[in-house]
N, C-alpha and C. Protein backbone atom coordinates (compact mmCIF):
# COMPACT_ATOMS: atom_id res chain seq x y z
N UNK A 1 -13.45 -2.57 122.40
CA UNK A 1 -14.08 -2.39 121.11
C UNK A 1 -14.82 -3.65 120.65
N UNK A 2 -13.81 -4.32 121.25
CA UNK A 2 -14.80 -6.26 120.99
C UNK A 2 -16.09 -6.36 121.07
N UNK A 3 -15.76 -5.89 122.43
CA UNK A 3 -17.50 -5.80 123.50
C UNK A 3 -18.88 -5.26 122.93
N UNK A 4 -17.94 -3.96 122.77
CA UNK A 4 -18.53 -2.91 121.99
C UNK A 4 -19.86 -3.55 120.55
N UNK A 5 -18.27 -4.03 119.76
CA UNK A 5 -19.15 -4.39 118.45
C UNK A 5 -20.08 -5.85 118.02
N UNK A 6 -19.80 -6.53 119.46
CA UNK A 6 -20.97 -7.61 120.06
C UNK A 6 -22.06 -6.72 120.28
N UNK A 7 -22.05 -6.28 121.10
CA UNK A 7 -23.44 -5.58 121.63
C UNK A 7 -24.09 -5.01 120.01
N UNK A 8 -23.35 -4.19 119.70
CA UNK A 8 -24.21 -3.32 118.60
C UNK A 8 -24.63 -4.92 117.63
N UNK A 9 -24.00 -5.85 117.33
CA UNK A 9 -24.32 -7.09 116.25
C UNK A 9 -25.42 -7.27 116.94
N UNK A 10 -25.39 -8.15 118.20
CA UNK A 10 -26.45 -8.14 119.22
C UNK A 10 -28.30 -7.00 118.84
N UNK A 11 -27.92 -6.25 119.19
CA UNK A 11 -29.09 -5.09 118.76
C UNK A 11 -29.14 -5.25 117.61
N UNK A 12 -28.46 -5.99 116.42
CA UNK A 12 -29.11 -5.53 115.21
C UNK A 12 -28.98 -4.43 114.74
N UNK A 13 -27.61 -4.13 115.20
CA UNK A 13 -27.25 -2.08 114.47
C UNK A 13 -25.71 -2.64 113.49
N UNK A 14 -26.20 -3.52 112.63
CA UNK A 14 -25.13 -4.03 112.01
C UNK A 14 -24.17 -3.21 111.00
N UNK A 15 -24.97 -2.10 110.97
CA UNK A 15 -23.70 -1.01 110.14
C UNK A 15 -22.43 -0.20 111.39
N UNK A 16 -23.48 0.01 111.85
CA UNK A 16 -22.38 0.36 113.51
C UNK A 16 -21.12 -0.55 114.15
N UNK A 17 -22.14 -1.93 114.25
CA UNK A 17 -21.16 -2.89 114.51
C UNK A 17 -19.77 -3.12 113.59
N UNK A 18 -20.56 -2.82 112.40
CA UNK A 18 -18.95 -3.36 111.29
C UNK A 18 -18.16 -1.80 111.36
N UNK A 19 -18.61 -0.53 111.96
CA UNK A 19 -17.32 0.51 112.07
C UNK A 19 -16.73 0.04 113.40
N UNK A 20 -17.44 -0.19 114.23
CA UNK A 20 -16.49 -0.54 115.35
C UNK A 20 -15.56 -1.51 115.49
N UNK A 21 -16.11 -2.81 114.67
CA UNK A 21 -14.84 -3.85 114.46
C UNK A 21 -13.59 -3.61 113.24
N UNK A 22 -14.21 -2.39 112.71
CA UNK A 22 -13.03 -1.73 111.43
C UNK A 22 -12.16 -0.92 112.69
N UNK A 23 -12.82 -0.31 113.81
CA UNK A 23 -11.78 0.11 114.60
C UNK A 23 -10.63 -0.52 115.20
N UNK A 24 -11.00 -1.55 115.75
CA UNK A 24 -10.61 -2.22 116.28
C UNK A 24 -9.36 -3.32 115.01
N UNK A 25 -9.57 -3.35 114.08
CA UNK A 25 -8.74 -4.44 113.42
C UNK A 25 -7.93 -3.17 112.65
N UNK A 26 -8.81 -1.37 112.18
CA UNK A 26 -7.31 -0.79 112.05
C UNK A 26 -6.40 -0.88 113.00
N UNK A 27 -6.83 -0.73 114.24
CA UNK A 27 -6.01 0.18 115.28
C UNK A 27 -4.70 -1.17 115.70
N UNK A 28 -5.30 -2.46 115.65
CA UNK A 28 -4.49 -3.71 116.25
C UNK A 28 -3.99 -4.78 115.08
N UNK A 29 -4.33 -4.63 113.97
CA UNK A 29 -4.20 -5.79 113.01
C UNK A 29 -2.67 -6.14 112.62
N UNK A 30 -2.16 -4.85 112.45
CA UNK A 30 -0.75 -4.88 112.60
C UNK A 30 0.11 -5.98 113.46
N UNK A 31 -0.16 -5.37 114.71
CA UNK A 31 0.44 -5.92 115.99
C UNK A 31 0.24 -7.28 115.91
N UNK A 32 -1.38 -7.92 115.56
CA UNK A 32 -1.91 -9.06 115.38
C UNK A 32 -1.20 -10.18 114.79
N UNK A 33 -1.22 -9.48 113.61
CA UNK A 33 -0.43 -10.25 112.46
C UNK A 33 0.51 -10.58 113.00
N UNK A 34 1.53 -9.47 113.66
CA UNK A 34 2.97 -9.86 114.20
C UNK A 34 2.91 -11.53 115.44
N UNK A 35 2.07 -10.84 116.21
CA UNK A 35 1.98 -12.20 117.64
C UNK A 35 1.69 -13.41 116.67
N UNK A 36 0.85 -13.22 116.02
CA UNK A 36 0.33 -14.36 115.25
C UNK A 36 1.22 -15.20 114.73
N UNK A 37 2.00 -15.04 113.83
CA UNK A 37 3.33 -15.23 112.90
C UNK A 37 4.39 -15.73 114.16
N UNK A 38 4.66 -15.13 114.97
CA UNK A 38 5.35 -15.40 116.22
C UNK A 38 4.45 -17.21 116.49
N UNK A 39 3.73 -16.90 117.19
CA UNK A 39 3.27 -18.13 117.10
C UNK A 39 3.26 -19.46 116.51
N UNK A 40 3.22 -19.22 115.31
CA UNK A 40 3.13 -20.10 114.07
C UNK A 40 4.57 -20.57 113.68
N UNK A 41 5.65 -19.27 114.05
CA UNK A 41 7.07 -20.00 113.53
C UNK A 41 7.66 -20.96 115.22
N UNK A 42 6.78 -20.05 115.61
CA UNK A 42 7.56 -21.53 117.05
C UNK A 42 6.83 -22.84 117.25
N UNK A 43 5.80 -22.94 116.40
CA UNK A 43 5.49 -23.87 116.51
C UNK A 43 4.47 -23.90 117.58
N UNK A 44 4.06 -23.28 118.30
CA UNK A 44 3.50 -23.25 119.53
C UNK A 44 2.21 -24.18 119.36
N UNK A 45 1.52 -25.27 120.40
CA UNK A 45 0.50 -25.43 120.03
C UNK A 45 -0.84 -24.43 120.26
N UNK A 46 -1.95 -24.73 119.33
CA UNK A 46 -3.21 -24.00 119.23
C UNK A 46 -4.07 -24.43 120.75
N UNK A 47 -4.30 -23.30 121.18
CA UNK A 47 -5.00 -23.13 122.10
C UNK A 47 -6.28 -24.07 122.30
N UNK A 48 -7.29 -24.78 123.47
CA UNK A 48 -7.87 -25.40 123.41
C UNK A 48 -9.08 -24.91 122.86
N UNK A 49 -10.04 -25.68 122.62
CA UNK A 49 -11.73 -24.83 122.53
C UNK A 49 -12.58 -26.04 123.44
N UNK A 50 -13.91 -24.74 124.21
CA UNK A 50 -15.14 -25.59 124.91
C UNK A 50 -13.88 -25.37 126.47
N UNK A 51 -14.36 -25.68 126.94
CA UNK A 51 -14.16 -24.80 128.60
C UNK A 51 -13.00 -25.15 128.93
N UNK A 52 -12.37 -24.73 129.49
CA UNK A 52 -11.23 -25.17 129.78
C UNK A 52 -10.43 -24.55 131.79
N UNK A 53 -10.31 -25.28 131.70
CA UNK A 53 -10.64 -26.20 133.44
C UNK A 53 -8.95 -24.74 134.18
N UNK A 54 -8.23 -25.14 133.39
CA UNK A 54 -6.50 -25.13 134.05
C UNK A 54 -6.57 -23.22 133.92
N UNK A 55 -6.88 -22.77 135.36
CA UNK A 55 -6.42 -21.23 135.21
C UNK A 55 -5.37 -20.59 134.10
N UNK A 56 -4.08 -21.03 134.20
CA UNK A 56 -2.37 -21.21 133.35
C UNK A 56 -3.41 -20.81 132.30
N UNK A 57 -3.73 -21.84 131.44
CA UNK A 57 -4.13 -21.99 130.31
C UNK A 57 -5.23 -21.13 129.98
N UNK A 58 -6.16 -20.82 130.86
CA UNK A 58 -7.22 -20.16 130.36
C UNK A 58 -6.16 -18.18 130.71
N UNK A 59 -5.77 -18.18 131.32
CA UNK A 59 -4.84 -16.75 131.33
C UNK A 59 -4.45 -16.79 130.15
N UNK A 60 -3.50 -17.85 129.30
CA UNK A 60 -2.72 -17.54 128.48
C UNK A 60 -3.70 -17.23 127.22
N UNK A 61 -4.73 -17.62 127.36
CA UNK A 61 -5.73 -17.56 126.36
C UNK A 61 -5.89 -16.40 125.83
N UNK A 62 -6.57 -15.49 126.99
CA UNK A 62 -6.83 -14.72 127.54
C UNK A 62 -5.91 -13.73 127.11
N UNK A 63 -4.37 -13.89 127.36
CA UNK A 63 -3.27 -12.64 126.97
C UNK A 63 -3.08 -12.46 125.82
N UNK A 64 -3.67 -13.09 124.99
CA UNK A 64 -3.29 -12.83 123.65
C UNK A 64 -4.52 -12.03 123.10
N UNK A 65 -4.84 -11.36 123.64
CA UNK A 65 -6.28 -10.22 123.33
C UNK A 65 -5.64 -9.65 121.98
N UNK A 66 -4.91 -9.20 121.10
CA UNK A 66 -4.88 -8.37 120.19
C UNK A 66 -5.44 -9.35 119.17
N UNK A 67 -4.65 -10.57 118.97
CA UNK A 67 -5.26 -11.82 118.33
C UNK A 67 -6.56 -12.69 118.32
N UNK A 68 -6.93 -12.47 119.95
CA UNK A 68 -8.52 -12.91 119.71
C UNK A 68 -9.40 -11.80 119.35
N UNK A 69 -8.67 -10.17 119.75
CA UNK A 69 -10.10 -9.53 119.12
C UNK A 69 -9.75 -9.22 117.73
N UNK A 70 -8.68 -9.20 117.56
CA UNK A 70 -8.61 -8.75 116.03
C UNK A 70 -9.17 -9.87 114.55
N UNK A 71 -9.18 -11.38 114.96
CA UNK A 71 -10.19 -12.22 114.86
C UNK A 71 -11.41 -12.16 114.52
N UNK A 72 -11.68 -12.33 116.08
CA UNK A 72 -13.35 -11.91 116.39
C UNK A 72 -14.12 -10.58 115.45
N UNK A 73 -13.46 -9.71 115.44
CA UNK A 73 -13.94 -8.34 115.27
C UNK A 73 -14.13 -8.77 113.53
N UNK A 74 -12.97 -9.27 112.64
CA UNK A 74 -13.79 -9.52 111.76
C UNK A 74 -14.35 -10.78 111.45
N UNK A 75 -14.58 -11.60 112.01
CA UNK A 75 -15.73 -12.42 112.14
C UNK A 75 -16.99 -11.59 112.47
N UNK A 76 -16.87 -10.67 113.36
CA UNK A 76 -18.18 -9.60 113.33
C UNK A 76 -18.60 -9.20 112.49
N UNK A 77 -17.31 -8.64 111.60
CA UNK A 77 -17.86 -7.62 110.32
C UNK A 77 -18.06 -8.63 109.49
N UNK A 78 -17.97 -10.11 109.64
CA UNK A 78 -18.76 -11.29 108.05
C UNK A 78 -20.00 -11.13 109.02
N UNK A 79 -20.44 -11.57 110.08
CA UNK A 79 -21.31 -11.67 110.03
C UNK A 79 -22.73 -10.62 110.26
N UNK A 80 -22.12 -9.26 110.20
CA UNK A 80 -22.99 -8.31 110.09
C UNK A 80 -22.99 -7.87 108.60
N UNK A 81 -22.14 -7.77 108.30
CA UNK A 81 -22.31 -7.87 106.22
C UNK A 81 -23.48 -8.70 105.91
N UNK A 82 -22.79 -10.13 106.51
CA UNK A 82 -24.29 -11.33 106.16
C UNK A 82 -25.93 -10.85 106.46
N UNK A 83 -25.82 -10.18 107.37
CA UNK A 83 -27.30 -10.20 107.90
C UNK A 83 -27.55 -8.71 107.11
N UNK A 84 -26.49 -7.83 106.64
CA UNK A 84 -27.23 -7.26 105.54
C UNK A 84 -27.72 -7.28 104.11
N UNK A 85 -26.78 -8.90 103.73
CA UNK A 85 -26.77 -8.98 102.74
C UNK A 85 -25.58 -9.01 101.34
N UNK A 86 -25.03 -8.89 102.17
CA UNK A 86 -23.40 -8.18 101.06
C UNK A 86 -22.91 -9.72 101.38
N UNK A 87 -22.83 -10.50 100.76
CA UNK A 87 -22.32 -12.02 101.01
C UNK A 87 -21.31 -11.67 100.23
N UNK A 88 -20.78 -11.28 99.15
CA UNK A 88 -19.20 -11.48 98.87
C UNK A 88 -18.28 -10.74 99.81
N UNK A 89 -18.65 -9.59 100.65
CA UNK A 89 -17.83 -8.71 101.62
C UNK A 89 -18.10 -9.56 102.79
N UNK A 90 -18.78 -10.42 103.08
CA UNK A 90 -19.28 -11.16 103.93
C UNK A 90 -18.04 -12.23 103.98
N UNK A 91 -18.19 -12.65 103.05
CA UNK A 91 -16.87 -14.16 102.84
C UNK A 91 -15.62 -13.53 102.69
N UNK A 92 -15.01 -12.54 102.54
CA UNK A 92 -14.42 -11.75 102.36
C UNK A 92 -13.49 -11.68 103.90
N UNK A 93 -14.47 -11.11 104.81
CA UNK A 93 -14.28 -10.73 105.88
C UNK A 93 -14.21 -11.92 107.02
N UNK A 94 -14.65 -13.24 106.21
CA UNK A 94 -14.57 -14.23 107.23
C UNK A 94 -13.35 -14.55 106.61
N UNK A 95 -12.91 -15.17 105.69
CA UNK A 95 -11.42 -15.23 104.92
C UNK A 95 -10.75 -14.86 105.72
N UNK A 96 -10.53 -13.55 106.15
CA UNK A 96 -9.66 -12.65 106.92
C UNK A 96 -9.36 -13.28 108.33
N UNK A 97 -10.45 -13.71 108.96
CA UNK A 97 -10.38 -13.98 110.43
C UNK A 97 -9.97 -15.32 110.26
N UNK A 98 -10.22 -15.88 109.02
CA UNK A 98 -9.46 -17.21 108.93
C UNK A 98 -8.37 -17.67 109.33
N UNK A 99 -7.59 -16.19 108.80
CA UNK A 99 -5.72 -15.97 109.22
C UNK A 99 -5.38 -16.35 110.53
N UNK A 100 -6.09 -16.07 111.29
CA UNK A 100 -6.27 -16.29 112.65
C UNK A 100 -6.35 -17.59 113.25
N UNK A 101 -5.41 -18.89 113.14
CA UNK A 101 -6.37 -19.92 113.89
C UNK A 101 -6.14 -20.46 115.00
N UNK A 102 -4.61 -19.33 115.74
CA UNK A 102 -4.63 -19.18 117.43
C UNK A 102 -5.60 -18.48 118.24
N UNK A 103 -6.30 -17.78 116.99
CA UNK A 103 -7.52 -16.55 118.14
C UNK A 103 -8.32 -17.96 119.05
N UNK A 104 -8.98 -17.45 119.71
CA UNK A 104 -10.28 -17.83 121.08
C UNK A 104 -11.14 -16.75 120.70
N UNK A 105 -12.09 -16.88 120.91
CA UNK A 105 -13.31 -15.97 121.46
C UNK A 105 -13.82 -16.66 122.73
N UNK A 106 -13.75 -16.06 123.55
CA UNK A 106 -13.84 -16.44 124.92
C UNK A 106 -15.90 -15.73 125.09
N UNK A 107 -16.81 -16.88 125.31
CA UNK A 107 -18.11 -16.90 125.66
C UNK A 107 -18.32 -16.91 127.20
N UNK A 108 -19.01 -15.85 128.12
CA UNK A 108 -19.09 -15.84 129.36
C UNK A 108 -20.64 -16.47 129.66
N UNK A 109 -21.31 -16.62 128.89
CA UNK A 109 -22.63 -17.23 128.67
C UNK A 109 -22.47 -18.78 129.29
N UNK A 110 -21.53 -19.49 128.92
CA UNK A 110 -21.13 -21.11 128.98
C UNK A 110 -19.62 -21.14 129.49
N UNK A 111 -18.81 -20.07 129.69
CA UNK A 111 -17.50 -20.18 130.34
C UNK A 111 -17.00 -20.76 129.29
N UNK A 112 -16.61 -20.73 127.95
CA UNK A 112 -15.87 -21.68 127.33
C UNK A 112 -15.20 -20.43 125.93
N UNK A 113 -14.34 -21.37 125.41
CA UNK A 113 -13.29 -20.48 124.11
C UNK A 113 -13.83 -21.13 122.53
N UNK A 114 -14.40 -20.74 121.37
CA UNK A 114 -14.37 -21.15 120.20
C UNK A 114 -13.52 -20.47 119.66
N UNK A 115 -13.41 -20.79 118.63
CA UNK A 115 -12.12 -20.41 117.56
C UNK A 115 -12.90 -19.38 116.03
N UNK A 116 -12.92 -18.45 116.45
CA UNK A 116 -13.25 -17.64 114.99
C UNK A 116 -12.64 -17.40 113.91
N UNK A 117 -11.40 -18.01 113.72
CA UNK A 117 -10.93 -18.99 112.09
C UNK A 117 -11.65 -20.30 111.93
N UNK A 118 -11.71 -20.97 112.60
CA UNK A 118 -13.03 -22.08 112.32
C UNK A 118 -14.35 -21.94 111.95
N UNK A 119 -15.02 -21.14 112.59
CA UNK A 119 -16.47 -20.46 112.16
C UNK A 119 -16.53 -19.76 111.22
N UNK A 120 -15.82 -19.09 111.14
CA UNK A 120 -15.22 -18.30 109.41
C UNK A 120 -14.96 -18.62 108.26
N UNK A 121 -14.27 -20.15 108.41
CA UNK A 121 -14.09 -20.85 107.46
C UNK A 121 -15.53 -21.60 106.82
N UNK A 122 -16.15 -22.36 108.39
CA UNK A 122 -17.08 -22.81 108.05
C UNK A 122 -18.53 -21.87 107.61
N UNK A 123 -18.52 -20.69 107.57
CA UNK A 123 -19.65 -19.62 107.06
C UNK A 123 -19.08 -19.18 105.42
N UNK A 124 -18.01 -19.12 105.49
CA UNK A 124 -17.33 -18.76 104.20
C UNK A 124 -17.59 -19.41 102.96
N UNK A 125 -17.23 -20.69 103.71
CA UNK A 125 -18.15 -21.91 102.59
C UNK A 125 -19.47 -22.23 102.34
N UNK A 126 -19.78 -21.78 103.35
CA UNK A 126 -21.52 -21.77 103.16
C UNK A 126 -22.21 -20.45 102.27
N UNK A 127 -21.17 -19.82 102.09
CA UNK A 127 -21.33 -18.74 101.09
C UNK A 127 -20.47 -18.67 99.52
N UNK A 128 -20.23 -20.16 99.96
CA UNK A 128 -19.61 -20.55 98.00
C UNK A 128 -18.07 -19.79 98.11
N UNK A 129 -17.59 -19.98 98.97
CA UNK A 129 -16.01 -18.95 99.20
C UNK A 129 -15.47 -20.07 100.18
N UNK A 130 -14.02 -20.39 99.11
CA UNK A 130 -12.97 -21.11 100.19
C UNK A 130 -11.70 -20.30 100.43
N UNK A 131 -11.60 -20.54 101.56
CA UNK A 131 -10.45 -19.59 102.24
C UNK A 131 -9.28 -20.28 102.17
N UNK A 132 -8.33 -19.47 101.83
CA UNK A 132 -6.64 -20.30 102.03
C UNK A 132 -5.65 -19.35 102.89
């Protein structure tokens, strides 16, 4: 559904894109939340960002798919809100992915992982909205 609602952002079918990443964060956000929280009470450290060399590490990245797409997906839906215009549902929706700041978004363009609670934060504010 990740894929999915890249491509449609991609094309510029930004109302499409934000049902498909609403699919994707009903269907997993739950679960999300849970790994997430898991994470956070063990202390675990945050995953690296920009390429990362060590197979181990880039797998483990990698296994935590409910958390990077459930992330990502609304980082999709801020930034297809944005490009329609709706900037308070926009900051709104990056807020959200904020929660997130074990996700990756893994780029096959450059082989490397950014963090879409970071970009979220930093678009959020650029839209007069601070996230906590």
């Amino acid at each position: 559904m990740t894929t999915e609602a890249w491509k449609l952002f991609n094309g510029k079918i930004y109302k499409e894109a934000i049902l498909k990443a609403e699919t994707c964060i009903d269907d997993f956000a739950p679960t999300a939340k849970r790994e997430h929280r898991e994470l956070q009470d063990s202390n675990e450290p945050k995953p690296p960002l920009g390429k990362v060399k060590n197979k181990k590490e880039k797998d483990r990245i990698l296994q935590r798919g409910l958390i990077n797409d459930v992330a990502t997906c609304w980082f999709i839906k801020g930034r297809s809100l944005e490009k329609l215009g709706k900037r308070k549902d926009a900051a709104n929706a990056y807020c959200e992915a904020a929660k997130y700041p074990y996700a990756r978004t893994y780029d096959p363009s450059w082989d490397g992982f950014w963090s879409p609670a970071q970009s979220a934060t930093d678009r959020a504010k650029n839209l007069g909205r601070r996230c906590e």
